[in-house]
Protein backbone atom coordinates (compact mmCIF):
# COMPACT_ATOMS: atom_id res chain seq x y z
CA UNK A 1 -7.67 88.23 186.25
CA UNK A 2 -8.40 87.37 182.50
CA UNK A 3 -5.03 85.91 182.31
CA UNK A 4 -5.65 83.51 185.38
CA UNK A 5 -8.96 82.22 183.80
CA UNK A 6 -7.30 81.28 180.99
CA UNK A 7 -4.63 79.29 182.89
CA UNK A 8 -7.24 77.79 184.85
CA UNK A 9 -9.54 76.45 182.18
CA UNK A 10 -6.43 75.23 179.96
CA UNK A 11 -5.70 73.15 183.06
CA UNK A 12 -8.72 72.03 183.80
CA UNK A 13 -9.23 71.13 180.00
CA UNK A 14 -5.95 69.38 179.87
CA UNK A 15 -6.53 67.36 183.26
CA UNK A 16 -9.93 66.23 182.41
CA UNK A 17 -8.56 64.42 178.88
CA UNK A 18 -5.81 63.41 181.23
CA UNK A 19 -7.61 61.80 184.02
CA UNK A 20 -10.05 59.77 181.10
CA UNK A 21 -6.81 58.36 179.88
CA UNK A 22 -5.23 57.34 183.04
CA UNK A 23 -7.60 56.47 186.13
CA UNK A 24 -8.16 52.84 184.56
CA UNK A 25 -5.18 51.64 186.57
CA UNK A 26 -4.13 52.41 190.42
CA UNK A 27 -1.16 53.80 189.15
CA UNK A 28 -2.95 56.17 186.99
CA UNK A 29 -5.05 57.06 189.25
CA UNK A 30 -2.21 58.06 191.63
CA UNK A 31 -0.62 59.71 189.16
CA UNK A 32 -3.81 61.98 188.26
CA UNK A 33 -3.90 62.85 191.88
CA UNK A 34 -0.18 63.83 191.95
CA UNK A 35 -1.13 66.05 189.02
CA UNK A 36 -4.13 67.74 190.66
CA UNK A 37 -2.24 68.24 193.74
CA UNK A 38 0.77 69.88 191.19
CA UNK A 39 -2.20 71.93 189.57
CA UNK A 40 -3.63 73.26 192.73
CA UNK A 41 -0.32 73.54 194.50
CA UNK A 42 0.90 76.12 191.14
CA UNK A 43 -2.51 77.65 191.15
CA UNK A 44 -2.02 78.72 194.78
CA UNK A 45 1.37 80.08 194.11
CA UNK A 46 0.03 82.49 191.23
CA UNK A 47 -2.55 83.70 193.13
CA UNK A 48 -0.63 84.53 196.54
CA UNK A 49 1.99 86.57 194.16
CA UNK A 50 -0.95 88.48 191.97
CA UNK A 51 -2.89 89.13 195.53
CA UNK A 52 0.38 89.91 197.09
CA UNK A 53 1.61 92.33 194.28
CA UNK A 54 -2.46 94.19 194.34
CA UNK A 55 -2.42 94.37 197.81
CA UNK A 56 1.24 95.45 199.09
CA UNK A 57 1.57 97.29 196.20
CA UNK A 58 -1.30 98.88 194.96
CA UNK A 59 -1.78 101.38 192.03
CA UNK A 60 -1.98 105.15 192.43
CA UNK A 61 -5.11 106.33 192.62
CA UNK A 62 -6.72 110.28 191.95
CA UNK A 63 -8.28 110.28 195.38
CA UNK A 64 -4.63 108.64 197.59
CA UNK A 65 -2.48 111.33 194.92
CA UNK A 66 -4.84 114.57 195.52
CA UNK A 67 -7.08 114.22 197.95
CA UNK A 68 -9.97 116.54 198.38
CA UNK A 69 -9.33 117.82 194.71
CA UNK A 70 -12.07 116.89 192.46
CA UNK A 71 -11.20 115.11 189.29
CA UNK A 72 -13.91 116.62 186.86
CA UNK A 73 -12.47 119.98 186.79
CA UNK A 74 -13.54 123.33 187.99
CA UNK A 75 -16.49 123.23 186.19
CA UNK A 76 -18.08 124.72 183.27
CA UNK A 77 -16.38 127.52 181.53
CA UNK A 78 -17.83 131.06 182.64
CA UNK A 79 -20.60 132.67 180.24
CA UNK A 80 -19.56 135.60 178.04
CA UNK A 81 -21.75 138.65 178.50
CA UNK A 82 -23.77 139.05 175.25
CA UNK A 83 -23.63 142.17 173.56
CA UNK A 84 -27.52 143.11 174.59
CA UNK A 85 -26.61 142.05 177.98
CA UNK A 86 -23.96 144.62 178.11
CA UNK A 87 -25.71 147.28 175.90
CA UNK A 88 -28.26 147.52 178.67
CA UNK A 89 -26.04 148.12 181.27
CA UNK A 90 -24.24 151.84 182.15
CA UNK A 91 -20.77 152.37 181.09
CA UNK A 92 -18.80 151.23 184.10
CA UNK A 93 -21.00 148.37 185.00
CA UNK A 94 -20.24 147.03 181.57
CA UNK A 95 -16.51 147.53 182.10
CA UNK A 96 -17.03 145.93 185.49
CA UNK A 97 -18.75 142.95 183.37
CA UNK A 98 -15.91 142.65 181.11
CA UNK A 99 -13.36 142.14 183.74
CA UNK A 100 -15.13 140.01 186.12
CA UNK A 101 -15.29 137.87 183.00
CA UNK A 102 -12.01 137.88 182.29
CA UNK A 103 -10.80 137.28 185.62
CA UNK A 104 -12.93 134.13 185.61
CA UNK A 105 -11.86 133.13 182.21
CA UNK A 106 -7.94 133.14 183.50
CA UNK A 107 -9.29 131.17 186.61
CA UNK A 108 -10.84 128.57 184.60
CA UNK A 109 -7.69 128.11 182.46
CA UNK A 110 -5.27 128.28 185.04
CA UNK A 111 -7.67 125.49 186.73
CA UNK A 112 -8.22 123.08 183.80
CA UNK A 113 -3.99 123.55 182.98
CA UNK A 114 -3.23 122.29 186.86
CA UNK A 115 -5.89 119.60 186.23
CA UNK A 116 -4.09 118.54 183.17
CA UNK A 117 -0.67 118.40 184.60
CA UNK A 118 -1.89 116.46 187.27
CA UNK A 119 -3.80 113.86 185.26
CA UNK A 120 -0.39 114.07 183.21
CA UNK A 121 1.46 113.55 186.53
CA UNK A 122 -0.77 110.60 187.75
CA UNK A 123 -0.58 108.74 184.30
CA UNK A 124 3.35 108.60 184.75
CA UNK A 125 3.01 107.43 188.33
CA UNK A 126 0.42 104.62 186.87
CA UNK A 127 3.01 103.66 184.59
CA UNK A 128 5.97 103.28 186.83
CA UNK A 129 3.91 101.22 189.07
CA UNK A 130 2.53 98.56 186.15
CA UNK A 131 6.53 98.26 185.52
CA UNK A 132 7.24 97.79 188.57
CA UNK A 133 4.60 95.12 188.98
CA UNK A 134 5.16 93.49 186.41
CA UNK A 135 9.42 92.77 187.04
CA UNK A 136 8.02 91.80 190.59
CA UNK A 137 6.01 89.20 189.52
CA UNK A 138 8.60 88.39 187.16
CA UNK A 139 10.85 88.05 190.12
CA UNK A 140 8.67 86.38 192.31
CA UNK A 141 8.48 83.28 189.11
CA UNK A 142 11.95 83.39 189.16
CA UNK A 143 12.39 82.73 192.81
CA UNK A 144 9.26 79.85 192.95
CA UNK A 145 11.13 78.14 189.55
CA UNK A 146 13.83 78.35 191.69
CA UNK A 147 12.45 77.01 194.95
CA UNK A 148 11.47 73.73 192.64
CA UNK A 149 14.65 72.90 190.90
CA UNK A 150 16.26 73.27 194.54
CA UNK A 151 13.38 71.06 195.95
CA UNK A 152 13.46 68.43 192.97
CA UNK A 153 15.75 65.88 194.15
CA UNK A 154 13.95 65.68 198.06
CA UNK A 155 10.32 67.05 197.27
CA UNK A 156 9.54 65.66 194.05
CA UNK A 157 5.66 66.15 193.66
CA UNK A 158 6.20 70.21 195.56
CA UNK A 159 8.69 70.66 192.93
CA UNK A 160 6.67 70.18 190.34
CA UNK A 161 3.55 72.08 192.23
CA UNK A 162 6.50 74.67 192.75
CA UNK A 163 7.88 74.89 189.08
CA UNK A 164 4.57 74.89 187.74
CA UNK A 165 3.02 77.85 190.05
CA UNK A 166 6.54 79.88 188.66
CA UNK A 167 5.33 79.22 185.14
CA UNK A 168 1.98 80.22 185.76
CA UNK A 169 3.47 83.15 187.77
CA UNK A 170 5.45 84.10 184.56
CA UNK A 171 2.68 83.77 182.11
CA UNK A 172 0.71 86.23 184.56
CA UNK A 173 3.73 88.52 184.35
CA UNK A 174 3.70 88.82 180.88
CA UNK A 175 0.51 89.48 180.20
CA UNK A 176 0.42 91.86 183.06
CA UNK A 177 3.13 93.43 180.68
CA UNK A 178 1.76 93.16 177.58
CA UNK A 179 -2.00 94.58 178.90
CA UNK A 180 -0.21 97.72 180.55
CA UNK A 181 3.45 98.33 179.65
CA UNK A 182 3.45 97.07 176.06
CA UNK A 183 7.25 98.41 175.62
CA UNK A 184 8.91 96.52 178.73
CA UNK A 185 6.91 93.22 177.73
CA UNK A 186 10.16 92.24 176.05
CA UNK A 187 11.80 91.69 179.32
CA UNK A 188 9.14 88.94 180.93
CA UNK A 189 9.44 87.45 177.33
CA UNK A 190 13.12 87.20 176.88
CA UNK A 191 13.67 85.89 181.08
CA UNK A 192 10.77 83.21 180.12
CA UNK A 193 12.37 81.90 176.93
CA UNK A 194 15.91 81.65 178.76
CA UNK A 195 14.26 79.90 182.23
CA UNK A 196 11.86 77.91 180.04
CA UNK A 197 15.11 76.58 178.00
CA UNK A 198 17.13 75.60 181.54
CA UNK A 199 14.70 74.18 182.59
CA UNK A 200 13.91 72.11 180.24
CA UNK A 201 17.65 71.49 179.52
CA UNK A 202 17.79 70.22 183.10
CA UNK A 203 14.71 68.07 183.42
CA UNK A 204 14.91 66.56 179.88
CA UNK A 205 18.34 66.78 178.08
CA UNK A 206 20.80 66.35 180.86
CA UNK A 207 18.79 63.19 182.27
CA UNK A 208 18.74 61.92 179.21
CA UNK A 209 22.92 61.98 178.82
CA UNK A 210 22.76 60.25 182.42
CA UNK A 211 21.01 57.29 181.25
């Protein structure tokens, strides 16, 4: 959510400065309402794929992985008998002391090791899934960016809306990565700087040659 705020005030920021400059004319009026739409249009985009990705794929949780099994433990450790406690009783009560102790001590640890190979266990699964959701929303920029080169030519101002929502989309991606899967943060990174480069190859170099 942090990461949407910040793409939403840097827009807002940027449009503001842009609409001062602009809505003296007709033209630059129209074109600061082309832009909004554009914003809003990309803004909608990122949104549907971070509310897609939270709802139709949503993290493990302790209570959907082990239901009914509390996550604080079995409780406190048992008390050790102290040594006046077990002077006052008779000989086999205080051997009966010793081992109902140690029975509960074993159950304890056996309790709090199965509680720590399940947090274990549930940490993994967390991971896997904030991979996982982070290369789908890196997918899911992929496909928009490529829904508005595709649309350029007949849907100029949805392309835009379209190319711009994949950017956005990507930026969420990779700080989805970089917030929960440090390590595979490299990947988002590496398919922005190659999309961000075609891109920009094919709306600014290869027009250029054209002209």
């Amino acid at each position: 959510m942090i990461n949407l705020v910040t793409i939403a005030a840097v827009v807002i920021v940027g449009l503001f400065f842009l609409g001062r400059a602009a809505t003296s004319t007709p033209e630059g009026a129209e074109m600061v309402i082309k832009a909004l739409y554009c914003v809003f249009l990309g803004l909608l985009v990122v949104l549907f794929v971070a509310w897609a990705v939270i709802a139709l794929y949503p993290a493990p949780a302790w209570e959907t992985e082990y239901p009914g099994v509390t996550e604080y433990g079995p409780g406190p450790p048992p008390d050790k008998p102290t040594a006046d406690e077990l002077q006052a009783l008779s000989p086999a009560d205080r051997t009966a002391k010793r081992q109902d102790y140690e029975a509960r001590s074993k159950e304890y640890e056996a309790g709090e090791k199965q509680l720590a190979k399940r947090r274990q266990a549930l940490q993994k699964k967390v991971e896997t899934h904030d991979r996982n959701a982070s290369l789908i929303s890196l997918l899911a920029a992929v496909v928009v960016m490529a829904m508005g080169v595709g649309s350029s030519g007949r849907l100029p101002v949805i392309a835009e809306g379209f190319l711009l929502g994949g950017f956005f989309t990507l930026i969420f991606s990779i700080g989805f990565s970089f917030a929960t899967s440090p390590r595979i943060a490299v990947i988002p990174v590496g398919v922005g700087l190659i999309v961000t480069i075609a891109l920009g190859y094919k709306r600014f170099v290869r027009p250029a040659k054209n002209l």
